[in-house]
C-alpha atoms as a PDB file:
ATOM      1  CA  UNK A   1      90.052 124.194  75.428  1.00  0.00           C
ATOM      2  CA  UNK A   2      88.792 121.146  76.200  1.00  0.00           C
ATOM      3  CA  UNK A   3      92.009 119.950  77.129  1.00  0.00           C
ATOM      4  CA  UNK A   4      92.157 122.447  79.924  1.00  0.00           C
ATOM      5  CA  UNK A   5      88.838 121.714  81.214  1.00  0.00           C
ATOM      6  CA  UNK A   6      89.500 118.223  81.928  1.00  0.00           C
ATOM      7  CA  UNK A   7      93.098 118.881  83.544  1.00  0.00           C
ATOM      8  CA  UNK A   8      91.201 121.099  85.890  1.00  0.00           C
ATOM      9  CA  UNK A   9      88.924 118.889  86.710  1.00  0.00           C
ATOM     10  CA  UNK A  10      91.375 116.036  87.511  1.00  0.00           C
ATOM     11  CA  UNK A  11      93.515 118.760  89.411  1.00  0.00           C
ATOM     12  CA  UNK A  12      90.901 119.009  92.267  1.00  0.00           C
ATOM     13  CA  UNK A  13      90.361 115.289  92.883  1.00  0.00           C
ATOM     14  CA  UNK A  14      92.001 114.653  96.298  1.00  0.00           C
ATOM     15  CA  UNK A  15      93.471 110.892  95.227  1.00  0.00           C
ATOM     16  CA  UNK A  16      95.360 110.046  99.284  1.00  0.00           C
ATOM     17  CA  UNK A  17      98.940 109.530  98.840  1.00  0.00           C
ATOM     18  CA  UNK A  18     100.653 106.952 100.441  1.00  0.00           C
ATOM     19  CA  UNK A  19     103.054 107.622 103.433  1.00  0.00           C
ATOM     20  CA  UNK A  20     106.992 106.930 103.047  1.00  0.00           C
ATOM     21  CA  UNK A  21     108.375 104.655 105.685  1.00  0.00           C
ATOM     22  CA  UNK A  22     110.143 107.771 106.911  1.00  0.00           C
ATOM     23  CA  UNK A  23     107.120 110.106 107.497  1.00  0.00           C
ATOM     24  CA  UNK A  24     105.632 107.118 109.673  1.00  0.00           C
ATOM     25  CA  UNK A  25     108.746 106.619 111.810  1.00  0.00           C
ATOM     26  CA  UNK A  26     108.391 110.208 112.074  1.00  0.00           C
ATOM     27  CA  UNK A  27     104.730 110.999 113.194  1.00  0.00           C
ATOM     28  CA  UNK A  28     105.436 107.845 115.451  1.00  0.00           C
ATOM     29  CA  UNK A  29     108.704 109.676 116.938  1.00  0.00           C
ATOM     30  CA  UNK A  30     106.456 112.769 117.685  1.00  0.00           C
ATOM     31  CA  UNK A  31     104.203 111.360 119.695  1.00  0.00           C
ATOM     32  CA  UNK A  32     106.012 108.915 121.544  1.00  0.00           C
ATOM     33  CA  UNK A  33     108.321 111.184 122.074  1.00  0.00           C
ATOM     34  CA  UNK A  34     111.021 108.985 120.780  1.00  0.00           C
ATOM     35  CA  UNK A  35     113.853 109.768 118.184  1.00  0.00           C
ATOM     36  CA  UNK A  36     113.005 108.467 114.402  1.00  0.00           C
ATOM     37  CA  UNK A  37     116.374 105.993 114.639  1.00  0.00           C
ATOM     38  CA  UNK A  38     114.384 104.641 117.906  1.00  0.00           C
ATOM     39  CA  UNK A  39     111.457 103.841 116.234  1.00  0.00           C
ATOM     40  CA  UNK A  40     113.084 102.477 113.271  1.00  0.00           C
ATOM     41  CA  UNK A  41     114.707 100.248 115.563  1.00  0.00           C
ATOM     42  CA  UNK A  42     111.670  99.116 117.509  1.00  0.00           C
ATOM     43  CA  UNK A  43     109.994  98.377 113.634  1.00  0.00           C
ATOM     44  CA  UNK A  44     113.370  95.940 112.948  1.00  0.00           C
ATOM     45  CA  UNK A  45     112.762  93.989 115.877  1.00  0.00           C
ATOM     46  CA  UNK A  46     115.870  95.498 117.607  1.00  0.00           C
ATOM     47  CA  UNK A  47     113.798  96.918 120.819  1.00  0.00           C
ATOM     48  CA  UNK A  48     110.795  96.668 122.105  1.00  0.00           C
ATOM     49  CA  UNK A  49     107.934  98.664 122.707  1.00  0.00           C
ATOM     50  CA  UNK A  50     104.935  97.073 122.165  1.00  0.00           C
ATOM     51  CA  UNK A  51     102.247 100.239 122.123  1.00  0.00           C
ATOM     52  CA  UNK A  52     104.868 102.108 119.338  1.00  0.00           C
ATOM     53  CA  UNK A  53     104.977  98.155 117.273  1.00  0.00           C
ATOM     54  CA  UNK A  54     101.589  97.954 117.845  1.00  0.00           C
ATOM     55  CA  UNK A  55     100.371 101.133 116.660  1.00  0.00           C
ATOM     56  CA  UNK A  56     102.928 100.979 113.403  1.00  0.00           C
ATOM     57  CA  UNK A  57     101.052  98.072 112.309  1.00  0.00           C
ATOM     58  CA  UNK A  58      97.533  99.051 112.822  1.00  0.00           C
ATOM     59  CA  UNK A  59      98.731 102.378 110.903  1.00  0.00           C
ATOM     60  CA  UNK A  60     100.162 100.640 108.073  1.00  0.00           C
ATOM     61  CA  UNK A  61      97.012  98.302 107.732  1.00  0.00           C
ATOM     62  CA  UNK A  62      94.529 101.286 107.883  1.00  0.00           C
ATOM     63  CA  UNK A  63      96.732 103.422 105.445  1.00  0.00           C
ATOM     64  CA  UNK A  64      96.674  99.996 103.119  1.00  0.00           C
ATOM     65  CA  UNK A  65      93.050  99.635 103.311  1.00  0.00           C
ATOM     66  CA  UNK A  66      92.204 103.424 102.496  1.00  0.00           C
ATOM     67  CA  UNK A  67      94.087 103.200 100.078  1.00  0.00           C
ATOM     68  CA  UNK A  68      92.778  99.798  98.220  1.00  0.00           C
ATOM     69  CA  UNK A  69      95.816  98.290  98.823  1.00  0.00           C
ATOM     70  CA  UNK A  70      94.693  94.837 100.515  1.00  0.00           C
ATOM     71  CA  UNK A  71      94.137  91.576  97.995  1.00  0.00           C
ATOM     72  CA  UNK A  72      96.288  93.416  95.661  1.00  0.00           C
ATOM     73  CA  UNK A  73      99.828  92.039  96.921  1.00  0.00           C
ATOM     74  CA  UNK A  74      99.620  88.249  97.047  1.00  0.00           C
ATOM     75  CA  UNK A  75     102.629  87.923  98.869  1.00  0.00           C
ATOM     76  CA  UNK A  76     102.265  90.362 101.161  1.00  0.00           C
ATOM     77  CA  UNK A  77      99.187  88.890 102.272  1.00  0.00           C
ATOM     78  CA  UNK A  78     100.430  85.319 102.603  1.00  0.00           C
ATOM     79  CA  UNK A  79     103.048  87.020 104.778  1.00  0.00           C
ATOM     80  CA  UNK A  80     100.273  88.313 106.923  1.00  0.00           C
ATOM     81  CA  UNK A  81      98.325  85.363 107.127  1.00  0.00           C
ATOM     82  CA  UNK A  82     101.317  83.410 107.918  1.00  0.00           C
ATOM     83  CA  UNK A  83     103.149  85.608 110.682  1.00  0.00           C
ATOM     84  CA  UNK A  84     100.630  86.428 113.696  1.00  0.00           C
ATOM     85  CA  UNK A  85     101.915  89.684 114.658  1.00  0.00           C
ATOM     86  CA  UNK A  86      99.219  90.064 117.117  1.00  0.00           C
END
């Protein structure tokens, strides 16, 4: 019984999840009003729009804090530290 309990319990936590590159291109697409392969295209470097690049990365680096992400990946951050995308 006490096997259930504690399943229940650690059913209700609310733990975020974090976002697939595709649901990003896709909430970007929706409010740009932009198709996804657009998007993914202005996220290569193929096009630009600054205010869709822009607001990818702030979104990424938000969703990466919330989720505890940031000092985990040491290369990721020397990556950031080294490439001003601003």
């Amino acid at each position: 019984m006490s096997d259930t309990k504690d399943m229940t319990e650690n059913s209700t936590l609310q733990i975020p999840k974090r976002k697939k590159p595709e649901e990003i291109v896709k909430i970007l697409a929706d409010k740009y009003g932009l198709s996804e392969r657009q998007v993914q295209r202005i996220i290569s470097g193929d096009s630009e729009n600054e205010q869709v690049f822009s607001e990818y990365q702030t979104y990424t680096e938000l969703h990466n804090e919330l989720l505890g992400l940031v000092g985990q990946n040491k290369l990721l951050d020397a990556i950031n530290k080294a490439v001003p995308f601003n």
